[in-house]
PDB file of N, CA and C in Angstrom:
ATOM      1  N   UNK A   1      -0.622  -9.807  -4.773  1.00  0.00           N
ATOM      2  CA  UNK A   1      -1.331  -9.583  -3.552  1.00  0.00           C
ATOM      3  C   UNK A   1      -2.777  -9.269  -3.929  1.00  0.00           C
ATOM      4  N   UNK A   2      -3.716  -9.799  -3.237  1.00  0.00           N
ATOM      5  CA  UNK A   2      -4.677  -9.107  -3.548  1.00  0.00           C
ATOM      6  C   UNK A   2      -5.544  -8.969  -2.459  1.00  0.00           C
ATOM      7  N   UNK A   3      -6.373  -7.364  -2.711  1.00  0.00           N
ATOM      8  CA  UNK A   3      -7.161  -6.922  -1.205  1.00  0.00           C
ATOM      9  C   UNK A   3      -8.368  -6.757  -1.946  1.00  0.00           C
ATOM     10  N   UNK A   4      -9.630  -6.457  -0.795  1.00  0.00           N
ATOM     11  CA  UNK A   4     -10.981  -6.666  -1.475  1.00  0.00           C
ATOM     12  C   UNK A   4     -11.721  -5.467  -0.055  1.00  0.00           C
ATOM     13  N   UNK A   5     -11.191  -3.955  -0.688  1.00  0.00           N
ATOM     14  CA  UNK A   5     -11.397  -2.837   0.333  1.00  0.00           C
ATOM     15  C   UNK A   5     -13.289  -2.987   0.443  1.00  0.00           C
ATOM     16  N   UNK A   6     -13.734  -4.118   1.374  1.00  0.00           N
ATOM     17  CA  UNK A   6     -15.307  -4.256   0.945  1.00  0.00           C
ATOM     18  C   UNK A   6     -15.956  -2.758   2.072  1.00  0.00           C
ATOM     19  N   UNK A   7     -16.586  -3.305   3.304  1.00  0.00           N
ATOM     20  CA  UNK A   7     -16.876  -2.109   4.178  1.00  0.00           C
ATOM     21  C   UNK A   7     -16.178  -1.145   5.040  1.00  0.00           C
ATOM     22  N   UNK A   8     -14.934  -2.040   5.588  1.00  0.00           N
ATOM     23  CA  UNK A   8     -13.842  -1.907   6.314  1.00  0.00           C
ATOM     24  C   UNK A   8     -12.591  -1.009   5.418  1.00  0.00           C
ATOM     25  N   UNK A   9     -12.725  -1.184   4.564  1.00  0.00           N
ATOM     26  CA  UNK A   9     -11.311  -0.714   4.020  1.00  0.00           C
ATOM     27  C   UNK A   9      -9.691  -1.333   3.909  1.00  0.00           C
ATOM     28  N   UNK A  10      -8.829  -1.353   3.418  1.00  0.00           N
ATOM     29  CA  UNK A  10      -7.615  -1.722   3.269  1.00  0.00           C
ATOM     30  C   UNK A  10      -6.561  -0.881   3.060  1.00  0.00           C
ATOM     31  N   UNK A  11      -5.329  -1.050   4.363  1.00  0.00           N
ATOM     32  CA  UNK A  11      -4.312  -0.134   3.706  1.00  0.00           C
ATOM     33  C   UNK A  11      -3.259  -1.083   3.864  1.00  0.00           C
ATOM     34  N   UNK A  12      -2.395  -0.918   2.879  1.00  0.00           N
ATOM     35  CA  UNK A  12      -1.270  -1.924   2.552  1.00  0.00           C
ATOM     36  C   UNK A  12       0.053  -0.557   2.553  1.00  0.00           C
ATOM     37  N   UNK A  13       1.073  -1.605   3.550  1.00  0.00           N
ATOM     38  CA  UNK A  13       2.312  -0.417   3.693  1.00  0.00           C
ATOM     39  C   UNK A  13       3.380  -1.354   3.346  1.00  0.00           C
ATOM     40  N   UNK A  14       3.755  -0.634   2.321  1.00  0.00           N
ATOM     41  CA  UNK A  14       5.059  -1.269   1.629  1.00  0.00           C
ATOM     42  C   UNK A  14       5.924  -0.485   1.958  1.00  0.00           C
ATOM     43  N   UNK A  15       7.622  -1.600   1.801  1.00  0.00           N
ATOM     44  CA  UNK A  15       8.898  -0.721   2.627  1.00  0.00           C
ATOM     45  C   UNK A  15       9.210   0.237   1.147  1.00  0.00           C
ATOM     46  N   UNK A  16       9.998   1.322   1.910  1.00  0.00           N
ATOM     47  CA  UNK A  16      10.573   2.223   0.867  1.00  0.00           C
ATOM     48  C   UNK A  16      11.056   1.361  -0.647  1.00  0.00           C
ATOM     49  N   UNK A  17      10.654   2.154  -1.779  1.00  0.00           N
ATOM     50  CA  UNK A  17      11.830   1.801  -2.736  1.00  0.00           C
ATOM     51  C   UNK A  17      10.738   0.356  -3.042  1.00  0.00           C
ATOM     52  N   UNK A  18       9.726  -0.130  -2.769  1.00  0.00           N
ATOM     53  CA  UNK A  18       9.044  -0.867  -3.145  1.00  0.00           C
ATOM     54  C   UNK A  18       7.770  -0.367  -4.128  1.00  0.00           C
ATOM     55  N   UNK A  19       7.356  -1.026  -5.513  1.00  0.00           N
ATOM     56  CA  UNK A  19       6.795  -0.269  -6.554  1.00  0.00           C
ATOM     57  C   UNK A  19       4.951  -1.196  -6.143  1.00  0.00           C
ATOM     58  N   UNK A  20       4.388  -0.562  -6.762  1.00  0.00           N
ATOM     59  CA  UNK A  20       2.922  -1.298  -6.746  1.00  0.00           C
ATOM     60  C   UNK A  20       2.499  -1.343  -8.122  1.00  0.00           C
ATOM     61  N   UNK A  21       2.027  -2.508  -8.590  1.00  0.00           N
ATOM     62  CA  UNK A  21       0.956  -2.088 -10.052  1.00  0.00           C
ATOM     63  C   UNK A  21       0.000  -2.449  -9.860  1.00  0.00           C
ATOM     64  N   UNK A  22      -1.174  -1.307 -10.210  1.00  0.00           N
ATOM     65  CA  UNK A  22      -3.006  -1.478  -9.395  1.00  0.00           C
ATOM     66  C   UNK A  22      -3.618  -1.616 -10.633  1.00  0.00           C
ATOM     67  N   UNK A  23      -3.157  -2.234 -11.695  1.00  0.00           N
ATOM     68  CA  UNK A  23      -3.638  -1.987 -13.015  1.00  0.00           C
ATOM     69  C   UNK A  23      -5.328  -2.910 -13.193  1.00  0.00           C
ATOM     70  N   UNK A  24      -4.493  -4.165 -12.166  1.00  0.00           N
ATOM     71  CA  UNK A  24      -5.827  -4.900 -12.532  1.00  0.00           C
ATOM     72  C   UNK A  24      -7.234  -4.977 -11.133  1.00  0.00           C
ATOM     73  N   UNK A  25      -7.079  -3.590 -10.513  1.00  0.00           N
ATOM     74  CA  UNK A  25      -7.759  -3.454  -9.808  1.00  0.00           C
ATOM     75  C   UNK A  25      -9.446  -3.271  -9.922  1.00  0.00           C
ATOM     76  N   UNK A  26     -10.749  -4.021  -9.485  1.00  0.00           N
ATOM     77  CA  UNK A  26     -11.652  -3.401  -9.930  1.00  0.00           C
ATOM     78  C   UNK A  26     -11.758  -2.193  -9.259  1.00  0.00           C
ATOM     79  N   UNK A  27     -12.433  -1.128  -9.774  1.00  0.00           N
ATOM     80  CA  UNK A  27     -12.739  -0.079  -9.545  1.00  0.00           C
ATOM     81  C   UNK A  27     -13.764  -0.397  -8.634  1.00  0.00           C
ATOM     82  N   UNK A  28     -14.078   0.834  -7.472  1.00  0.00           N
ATOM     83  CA  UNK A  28     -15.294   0.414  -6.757  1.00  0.00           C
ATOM     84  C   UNK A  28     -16.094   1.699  -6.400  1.00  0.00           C
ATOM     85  N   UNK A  29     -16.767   2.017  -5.211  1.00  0.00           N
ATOM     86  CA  UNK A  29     -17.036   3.302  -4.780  1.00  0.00           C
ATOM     87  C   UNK A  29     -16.294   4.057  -4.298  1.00  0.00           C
ATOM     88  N   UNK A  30     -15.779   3.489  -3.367  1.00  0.00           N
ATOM     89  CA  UNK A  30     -14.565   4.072  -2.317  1.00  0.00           C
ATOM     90  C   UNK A  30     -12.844   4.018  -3.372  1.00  0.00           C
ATOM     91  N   UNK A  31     -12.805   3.663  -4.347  1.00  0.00           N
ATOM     92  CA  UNK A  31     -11.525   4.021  -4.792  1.00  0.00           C
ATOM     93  C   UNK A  31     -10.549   3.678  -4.353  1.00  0.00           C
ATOM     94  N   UNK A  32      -9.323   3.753  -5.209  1.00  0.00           N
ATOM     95  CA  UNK A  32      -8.042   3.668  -5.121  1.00  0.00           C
ATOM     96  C   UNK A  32      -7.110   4.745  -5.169  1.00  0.00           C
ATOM     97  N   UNK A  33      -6.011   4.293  -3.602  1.00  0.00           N
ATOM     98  CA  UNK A  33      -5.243   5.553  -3.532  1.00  0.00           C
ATOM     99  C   UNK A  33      -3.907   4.914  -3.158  1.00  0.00           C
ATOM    100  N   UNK A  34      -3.097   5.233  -4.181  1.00  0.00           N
ATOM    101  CA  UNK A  34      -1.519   4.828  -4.561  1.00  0.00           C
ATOM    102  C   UNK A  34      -0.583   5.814  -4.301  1.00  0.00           C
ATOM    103  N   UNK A  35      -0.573   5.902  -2.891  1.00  0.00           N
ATOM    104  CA  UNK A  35       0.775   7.065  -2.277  1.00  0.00           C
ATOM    105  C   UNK A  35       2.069   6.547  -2.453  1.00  0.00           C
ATOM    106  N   UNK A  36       2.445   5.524  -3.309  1.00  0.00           N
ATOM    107  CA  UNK A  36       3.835   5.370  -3.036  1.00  0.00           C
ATOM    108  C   UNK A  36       4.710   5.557  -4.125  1.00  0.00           C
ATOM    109  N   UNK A  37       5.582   6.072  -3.849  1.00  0.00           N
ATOM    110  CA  UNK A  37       6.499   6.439  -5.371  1.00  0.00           C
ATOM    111  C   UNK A  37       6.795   5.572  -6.331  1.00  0.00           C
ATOM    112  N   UNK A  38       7.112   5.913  -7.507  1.00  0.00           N
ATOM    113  CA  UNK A  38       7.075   5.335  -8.589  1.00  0.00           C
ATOM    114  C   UNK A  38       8.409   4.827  -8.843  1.00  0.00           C
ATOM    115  N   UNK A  39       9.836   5.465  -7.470  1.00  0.00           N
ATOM    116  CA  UNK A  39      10.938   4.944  -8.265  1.00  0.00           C
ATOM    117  C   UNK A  39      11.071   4.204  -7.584  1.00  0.00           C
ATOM    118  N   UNK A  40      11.250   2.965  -8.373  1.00  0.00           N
ATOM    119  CA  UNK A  40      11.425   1.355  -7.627  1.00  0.00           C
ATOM    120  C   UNK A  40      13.306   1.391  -7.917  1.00  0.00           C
ATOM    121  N   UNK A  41      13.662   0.875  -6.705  1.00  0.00           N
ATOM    122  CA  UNK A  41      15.263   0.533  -6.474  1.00  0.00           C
ATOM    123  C   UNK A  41      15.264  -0.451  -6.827  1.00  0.00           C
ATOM    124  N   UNK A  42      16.561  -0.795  -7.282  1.00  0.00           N
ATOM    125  CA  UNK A  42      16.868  -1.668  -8.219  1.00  0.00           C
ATOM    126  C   UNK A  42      17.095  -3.045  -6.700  1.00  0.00           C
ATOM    127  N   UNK A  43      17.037  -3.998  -7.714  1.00  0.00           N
ATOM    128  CA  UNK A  43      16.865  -5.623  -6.780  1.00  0.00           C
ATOM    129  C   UNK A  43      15.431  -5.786  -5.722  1.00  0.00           C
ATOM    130  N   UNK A  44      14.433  -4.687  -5.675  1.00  0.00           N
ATOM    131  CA  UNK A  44      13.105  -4.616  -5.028  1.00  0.00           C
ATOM    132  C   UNK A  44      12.353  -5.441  -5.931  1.00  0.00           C
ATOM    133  N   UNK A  45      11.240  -6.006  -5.044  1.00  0.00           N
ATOM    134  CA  UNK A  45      10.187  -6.399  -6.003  1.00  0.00           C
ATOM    135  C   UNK A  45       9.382  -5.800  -6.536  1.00  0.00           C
ATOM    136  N   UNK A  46       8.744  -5.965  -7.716  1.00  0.00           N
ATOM    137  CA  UNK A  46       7.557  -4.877  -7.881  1.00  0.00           C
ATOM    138  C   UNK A  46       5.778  -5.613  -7.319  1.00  0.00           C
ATOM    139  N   UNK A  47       5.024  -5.388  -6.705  1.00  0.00           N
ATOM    140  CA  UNK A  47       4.231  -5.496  -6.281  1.00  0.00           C
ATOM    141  C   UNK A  47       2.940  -5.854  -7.091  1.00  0.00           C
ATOM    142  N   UNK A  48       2.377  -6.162  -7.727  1.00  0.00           N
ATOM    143  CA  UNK A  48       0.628  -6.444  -8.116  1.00  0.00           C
ATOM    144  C   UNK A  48       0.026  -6.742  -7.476  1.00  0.00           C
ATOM    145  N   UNK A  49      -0.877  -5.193  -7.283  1.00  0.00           N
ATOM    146  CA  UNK A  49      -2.636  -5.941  -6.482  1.00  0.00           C
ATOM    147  C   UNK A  49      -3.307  -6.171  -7.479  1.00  0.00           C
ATOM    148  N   UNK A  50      -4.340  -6.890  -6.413  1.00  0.00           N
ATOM    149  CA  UNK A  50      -5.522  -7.517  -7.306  1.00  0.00           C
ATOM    150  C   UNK A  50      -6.666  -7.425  -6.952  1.00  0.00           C
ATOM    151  N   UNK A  51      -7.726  -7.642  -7.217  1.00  0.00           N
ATOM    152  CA  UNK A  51      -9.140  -7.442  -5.630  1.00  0.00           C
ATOM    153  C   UNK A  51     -10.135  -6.239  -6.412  1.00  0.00           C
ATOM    154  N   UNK A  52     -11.382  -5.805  -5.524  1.00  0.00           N
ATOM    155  CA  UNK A  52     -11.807  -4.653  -5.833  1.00  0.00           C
ATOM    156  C   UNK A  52     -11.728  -3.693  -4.934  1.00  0.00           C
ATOM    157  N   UNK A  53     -12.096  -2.377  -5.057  1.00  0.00           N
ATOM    158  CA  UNK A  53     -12.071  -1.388  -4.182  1.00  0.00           C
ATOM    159  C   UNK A  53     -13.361  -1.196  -3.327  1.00  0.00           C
ATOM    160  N   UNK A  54     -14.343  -1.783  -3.769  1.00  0.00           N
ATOM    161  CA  UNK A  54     -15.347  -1.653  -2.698  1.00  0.00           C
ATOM    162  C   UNK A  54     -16.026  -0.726  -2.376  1.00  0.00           C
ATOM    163  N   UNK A  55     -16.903  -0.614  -1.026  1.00  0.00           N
ATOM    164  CA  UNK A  55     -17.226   1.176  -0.735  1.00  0.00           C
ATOM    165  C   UNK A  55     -16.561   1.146  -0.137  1.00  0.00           C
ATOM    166  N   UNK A  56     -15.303   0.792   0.860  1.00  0.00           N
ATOM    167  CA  UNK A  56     -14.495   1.827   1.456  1.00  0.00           C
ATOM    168  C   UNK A  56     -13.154   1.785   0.962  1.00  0.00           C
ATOM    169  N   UNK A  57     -12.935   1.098  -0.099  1.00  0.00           N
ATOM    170  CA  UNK A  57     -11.599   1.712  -0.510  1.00  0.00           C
ATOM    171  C   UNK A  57     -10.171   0.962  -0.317  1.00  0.00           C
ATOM    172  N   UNK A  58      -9.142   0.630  -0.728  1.00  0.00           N
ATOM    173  CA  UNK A  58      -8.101   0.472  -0.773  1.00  0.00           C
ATOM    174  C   UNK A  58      -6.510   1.813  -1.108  1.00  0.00           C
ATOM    175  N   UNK A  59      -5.839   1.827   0.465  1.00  0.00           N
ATOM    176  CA  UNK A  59      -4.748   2.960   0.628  1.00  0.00           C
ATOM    177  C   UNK A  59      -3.610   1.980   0.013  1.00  0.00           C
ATOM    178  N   UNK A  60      -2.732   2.080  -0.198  1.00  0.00           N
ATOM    179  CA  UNK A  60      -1.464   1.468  -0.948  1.00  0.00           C
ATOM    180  C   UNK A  60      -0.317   2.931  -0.025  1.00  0.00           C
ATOM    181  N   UNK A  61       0.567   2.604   0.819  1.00  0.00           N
ATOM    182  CA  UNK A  61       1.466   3.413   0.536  1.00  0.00           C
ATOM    183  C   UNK A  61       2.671   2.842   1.584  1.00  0.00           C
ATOM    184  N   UNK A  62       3.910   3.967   1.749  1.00  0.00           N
ATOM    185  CA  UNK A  62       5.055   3.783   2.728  1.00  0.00           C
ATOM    186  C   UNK A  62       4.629   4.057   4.389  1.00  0.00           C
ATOM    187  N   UNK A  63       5.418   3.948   5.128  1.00  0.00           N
ATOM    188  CA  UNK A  63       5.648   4.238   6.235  1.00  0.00           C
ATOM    189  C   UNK A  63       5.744   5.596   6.484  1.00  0.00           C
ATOM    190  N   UNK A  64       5.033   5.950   6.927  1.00  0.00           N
ATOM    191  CA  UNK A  64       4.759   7.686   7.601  1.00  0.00           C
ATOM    192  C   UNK A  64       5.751   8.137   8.528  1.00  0.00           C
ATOM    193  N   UNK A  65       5.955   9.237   8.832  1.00  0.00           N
ATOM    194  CA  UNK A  65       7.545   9.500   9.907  1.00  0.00           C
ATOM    195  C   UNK A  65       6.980   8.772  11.078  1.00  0.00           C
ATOM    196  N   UNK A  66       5.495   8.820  11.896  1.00  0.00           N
ATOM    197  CA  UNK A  66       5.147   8.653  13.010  1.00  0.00           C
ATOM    198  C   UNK A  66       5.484   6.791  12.970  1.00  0.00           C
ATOM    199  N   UNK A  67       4.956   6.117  11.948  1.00  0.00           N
ATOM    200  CA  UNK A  67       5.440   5.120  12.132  1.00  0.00           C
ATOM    201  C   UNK A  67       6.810   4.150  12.079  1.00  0.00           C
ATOM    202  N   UNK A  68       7.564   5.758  11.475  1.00  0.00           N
ATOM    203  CA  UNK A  68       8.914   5.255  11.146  1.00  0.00           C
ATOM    204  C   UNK A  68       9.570   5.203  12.891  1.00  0.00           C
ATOM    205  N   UNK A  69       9.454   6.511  13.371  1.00  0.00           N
ATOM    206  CA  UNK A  69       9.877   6.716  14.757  1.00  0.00           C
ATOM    207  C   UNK A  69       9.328   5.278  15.935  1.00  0.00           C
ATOM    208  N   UNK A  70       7.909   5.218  15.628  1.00  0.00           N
ATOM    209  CA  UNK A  70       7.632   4.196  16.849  1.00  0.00           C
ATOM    210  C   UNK A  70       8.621   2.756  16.454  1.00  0.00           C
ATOM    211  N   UNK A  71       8.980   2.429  14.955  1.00  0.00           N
ATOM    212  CA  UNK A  71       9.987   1.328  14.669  1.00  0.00           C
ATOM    213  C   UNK A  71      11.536   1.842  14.969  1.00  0.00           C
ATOM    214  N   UNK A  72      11.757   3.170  14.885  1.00  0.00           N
ATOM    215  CA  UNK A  72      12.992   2.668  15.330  1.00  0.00           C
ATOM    216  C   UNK A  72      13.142   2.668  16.800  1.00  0.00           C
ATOM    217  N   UNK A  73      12.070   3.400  17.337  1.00  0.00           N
ATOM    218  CA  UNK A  73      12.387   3.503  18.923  1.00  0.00           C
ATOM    219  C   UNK A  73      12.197   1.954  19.191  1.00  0.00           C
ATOM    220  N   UNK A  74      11.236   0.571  18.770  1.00  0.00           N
ATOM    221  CA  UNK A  74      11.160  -0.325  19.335  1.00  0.00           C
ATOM    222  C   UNK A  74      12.617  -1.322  18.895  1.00  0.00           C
ATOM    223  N   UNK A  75      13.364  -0.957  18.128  1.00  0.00           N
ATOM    224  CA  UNK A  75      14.849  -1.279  17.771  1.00  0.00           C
ATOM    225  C   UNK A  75      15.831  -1.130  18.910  1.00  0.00           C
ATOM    226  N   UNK A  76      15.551   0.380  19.607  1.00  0.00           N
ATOM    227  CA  UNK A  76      16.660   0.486  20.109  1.00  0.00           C
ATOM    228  C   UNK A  76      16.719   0.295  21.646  1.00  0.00           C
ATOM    229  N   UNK A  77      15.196  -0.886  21.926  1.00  0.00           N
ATOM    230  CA  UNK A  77      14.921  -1.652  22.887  1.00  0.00           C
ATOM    231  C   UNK A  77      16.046  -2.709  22.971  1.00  0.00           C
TER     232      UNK A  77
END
């Protein structure tokens, strides 16, 4: 995958149990921030970004409770 956090910024939400490697990320002003856990479940993919960080930055992480709730409430439509 690759993102390019230029003025706007980038946040990428991966499902649980999904791994990221930001190894070959350029570094930028705004930085890199990798909230998502490190234990990858087995048969998941593992993820590589690519891109730079920019001035505003690239977020990497899971689903937050608030967004967990608005998905399951639109499920049980």
């Amino acid at each position: 995958m690759e993102a390019h956090g230029q003025m706007a910024g980038v946040t990428i939400i991966l499902p649980d149990g999904w791994v990221v490697e930001t190894g070959d990320m350029d570094p930028g002003l705004g930085g890199l921030k990798d909230k998502t856990t490190s234990d990858r479940l087995p048969g998941t993919p593992l993820t590589r970004l690519t891109g730079t960080d920019g001035a505003a930055g690239v977020v990497v992480r899971h689903l937050n409770r608030w967004e967990r709730r608005k998905l399951k409430r639109g499920q049980s439509r």
